[in-house]
Protein backbone atom coordinates (compact mmCIF):
# COMPACT_ATOMS: atom_id res chain seq x y z
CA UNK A 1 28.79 -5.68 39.70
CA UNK A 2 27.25 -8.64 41.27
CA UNK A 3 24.74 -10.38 40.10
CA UNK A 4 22.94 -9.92 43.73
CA UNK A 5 22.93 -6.14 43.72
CA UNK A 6 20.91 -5.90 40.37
CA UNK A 7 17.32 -6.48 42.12
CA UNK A 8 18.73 -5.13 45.75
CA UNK A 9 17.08 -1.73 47.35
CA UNK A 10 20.28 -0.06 46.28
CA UNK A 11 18.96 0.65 42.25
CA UNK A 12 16.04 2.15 41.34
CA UNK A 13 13.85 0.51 38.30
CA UNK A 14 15.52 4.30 37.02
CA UNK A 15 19.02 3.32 37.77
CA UNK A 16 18.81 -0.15 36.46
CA UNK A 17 16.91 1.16 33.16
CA UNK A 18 19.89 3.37 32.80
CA UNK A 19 22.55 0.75 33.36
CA UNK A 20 21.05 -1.43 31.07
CA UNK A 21 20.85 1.10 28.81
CA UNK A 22 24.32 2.39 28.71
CA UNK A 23 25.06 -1.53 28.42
CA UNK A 24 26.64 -1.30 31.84
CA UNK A 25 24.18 -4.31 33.03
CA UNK A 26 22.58 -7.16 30.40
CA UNK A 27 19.27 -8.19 31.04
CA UNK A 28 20.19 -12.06 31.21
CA UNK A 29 21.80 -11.21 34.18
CA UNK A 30 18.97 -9.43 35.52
CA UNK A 31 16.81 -12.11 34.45
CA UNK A 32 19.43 -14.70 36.02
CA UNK A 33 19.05 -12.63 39.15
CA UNK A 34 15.64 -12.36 38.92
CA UNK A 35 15.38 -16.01 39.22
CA UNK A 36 18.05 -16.75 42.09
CA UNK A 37 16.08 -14.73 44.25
CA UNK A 38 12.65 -16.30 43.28
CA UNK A 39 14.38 -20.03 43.99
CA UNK A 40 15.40 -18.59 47.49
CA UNK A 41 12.39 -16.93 48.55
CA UNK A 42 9.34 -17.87 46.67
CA UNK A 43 9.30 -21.33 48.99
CA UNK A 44 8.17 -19.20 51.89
CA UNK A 45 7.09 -16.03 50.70
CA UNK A 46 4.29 -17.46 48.00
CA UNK A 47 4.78 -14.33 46.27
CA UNK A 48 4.21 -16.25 42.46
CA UNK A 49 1.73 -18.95 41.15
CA UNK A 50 3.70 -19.13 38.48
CA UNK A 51 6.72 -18.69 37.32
CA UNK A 52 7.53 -18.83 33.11
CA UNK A 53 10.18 -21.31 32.00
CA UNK A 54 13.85 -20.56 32.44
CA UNK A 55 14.67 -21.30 29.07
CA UNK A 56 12.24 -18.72 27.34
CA UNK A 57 13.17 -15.91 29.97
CA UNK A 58 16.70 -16.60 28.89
CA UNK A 59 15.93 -16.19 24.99
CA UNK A 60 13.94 -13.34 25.56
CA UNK A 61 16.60 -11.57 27.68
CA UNK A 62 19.08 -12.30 25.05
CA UNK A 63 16.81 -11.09 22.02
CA UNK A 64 16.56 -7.86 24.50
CA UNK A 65 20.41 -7.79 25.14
CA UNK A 66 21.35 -7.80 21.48
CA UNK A 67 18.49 -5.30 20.29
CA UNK A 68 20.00 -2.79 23.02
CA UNK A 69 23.94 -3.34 21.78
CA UNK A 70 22.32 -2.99 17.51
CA UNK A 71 20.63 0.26 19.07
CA UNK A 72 17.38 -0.72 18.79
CA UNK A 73 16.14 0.68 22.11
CA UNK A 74 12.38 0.19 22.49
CA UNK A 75 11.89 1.99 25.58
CA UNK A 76 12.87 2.57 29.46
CA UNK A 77 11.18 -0.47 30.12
CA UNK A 78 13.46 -2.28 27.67
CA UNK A 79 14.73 -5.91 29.33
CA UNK A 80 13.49 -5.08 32.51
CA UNK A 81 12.04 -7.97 33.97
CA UNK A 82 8.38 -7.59 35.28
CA UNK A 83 5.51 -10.17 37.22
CA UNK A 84 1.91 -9.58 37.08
CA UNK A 85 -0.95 -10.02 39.00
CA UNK A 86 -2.84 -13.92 38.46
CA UNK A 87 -5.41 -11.88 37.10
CA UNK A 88 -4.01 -10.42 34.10
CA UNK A 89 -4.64 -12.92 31.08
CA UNK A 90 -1.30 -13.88 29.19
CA UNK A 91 -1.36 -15.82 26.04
CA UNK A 92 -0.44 -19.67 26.39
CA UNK A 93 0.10 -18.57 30.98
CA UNK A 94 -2.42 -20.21 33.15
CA UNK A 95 -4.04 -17.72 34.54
CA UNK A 96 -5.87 -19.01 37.82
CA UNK A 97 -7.25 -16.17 39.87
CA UNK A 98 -6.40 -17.26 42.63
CA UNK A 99 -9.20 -19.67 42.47
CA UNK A 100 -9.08 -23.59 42.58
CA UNK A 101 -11.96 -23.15 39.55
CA UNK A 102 -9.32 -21.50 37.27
CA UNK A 103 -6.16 -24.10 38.35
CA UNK A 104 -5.88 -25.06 34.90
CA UNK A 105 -7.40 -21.63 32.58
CA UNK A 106 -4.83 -20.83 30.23
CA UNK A 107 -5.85 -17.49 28.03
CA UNK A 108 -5.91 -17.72 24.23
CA UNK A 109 -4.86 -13.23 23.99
CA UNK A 110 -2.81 -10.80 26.38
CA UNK A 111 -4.50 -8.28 28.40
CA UNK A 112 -3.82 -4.90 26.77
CA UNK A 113 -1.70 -4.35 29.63
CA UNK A 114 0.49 -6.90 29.01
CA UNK A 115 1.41 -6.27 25.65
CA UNK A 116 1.66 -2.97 26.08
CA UNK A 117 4.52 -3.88 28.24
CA UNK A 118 5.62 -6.35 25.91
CA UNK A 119 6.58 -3.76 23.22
CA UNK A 120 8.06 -1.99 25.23
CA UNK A 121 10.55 -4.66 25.78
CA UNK A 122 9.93 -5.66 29.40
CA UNK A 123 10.54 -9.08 30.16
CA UNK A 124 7.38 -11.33 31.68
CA UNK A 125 9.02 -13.53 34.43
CA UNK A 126 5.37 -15.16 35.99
CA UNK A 127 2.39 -14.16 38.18
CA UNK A 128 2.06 -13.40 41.45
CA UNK A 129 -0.19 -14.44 44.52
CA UNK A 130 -3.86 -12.84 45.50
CA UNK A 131 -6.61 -12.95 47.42
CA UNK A 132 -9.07 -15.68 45.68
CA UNK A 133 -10.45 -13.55 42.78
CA UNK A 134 -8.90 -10.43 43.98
CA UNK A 135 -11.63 -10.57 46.63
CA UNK A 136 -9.82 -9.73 50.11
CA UNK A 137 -7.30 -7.00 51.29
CA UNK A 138 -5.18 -9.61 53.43
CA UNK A 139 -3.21 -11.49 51.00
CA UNK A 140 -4.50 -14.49 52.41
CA UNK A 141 -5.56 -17.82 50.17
CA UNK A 142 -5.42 -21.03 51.59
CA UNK A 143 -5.33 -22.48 47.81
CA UNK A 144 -2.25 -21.63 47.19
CA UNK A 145 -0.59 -20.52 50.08
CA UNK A 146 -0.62 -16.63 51.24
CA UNK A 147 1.80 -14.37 50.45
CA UNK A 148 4.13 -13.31 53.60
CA UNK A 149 4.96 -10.30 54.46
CA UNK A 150 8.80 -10.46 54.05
CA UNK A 151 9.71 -7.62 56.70
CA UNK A 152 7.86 -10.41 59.48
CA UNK A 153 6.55 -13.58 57.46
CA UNK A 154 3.92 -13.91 60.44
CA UNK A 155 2.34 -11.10 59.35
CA UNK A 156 0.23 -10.49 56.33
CA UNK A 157 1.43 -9.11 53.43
CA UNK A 158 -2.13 -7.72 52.37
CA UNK A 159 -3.74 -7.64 49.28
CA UNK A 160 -5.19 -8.52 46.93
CA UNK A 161 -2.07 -7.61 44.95
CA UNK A 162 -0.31 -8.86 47.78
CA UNK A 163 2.35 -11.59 45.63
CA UNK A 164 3.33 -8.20 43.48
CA UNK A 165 3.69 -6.16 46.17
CA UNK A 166 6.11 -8.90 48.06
CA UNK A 167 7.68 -9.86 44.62
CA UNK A 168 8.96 -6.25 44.48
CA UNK A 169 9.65 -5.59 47.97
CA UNK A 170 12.29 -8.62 48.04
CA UNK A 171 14.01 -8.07 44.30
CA UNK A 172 12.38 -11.10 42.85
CA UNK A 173 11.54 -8.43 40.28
CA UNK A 174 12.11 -5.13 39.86
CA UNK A 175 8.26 -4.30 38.66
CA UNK A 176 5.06 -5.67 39.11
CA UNK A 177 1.42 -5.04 37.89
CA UNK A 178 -1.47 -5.18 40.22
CA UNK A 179 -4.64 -4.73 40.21
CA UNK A 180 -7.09 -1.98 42.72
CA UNK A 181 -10.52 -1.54 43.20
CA UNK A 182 -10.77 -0.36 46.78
CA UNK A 183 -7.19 -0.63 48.32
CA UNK A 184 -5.92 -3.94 46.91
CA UNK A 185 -2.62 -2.50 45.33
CA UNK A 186 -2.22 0.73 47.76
CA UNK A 187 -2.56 -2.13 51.09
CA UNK A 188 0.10 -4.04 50.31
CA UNK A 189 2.14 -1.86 48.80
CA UNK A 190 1.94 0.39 52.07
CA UNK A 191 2.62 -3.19 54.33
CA UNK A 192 5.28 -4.35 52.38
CA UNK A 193 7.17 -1.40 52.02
CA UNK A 194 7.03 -0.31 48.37
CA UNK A 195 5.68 2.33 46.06
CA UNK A 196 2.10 1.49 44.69
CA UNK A 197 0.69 3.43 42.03
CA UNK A 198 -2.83 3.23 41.50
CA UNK A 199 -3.84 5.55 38.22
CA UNK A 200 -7.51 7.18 37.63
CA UNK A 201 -10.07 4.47 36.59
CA UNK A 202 -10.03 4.03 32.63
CA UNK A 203 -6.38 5.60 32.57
CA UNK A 204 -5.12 2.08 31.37
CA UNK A 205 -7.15 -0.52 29.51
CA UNK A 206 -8.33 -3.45 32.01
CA UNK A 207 -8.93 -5.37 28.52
CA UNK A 208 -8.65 -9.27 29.67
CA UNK A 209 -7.99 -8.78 33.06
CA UNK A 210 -10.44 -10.96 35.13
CA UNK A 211 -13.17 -8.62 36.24
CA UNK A 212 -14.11 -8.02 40.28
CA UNK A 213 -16.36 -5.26 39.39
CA UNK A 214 -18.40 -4.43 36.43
């Protein structure tokens, strides 16, 4: 298998779980391809603020690799790379909001959220793009640059979770976590072409994730 198929439309986050798995795929090569595709794209998409050093996405993914192959299989979710939202705190990741005010926050804890996924063995490759302060269902911020819709890149990708929903929709990563209060993870998600899942309110912890309503 190519290293180019692993984050194409033609595997499911299902499929790829199960390769990886059945030891079929390694997660450094995910993680690898993960990358490529973020090098290609990211320059005109804006999907990610920021994106975690290579070298700690490659120890992690090989930490993941050999706890697979010793059987020590944490979950579905295990080396499966995933981006987040900018407005999702991560320990020692600035976390900016999309804001100019928050260029340089880094968070001291990880949202609930985040380790939850952690433990499970997913992978953190960066954060993704948003509406200043998740404040906008266009995907538009002139801060950083909006996030393009990657079907037409004159069109908007929507938002505010508009950098996950683009992120996913191209195979930059397989699985993203957004945020929605009144559309901002269903909008792009419908614009961009990918599935959105928006759970009941208080279904998962919003523990450190920057609030846009009490």
């Amino acid at each position: 298998m190519i290293k180019e198929e692993l984050t194409s439309s033609l595997f499911s986050l299902k499929q790829l779980s199960g390769r990886i798995k059945d030891g079929d795929v390694s997660p450094v090569d995910i993680v690898e391809a993960c990358l490529d595709k973020i090098k290609i794209l990211n320059p005109t998409l804006n999907a990610f603020i920021t994106v975690i050093e290579e070298e700690e996405l490659y120890k992690q993914a090989q930490i993941a690799e050999k706890e697979i192959k010793q059987g020590n299989y944490l979950s579905p979710l295990h080396g499966i790379p995933f981006s987040i939202k900018d407005i999702i705190y991560v320990k020692g990741v600035r976390c900016t909001a999309g804001s100019k005010i928050l260029a340089n926050y880094v968070p001291n804890t990880d949202a609930t959220a985040v380790k939850r996924m952690k433990k499970a063995g997913a992978i953190l490759i960066g954060t993704n793009n948003l509406n200043e302060f998740a404040s906008g269902i266009t995907g538009i911020n002139s801060l950083y640059g909006s996030s393009k819709n990657p079907w037409d890149i004159s069109k908007i990708s929507g938002g505010s979770s508009g950098g996950s929903a683009v992120a996913v929709a191209t195979g930059m990563v397989p699985i993203s976590l957004g945020t929605d209060t009144g559309g901002s993870l269903r909008v792009p998600s419908s614009l961009c072409g990918v599935g959105g899942l928006t759970p009941p309110y208080g279904r998962i912890n919003k523990y450190n994730v920057f609030p846009f309503f009490p």
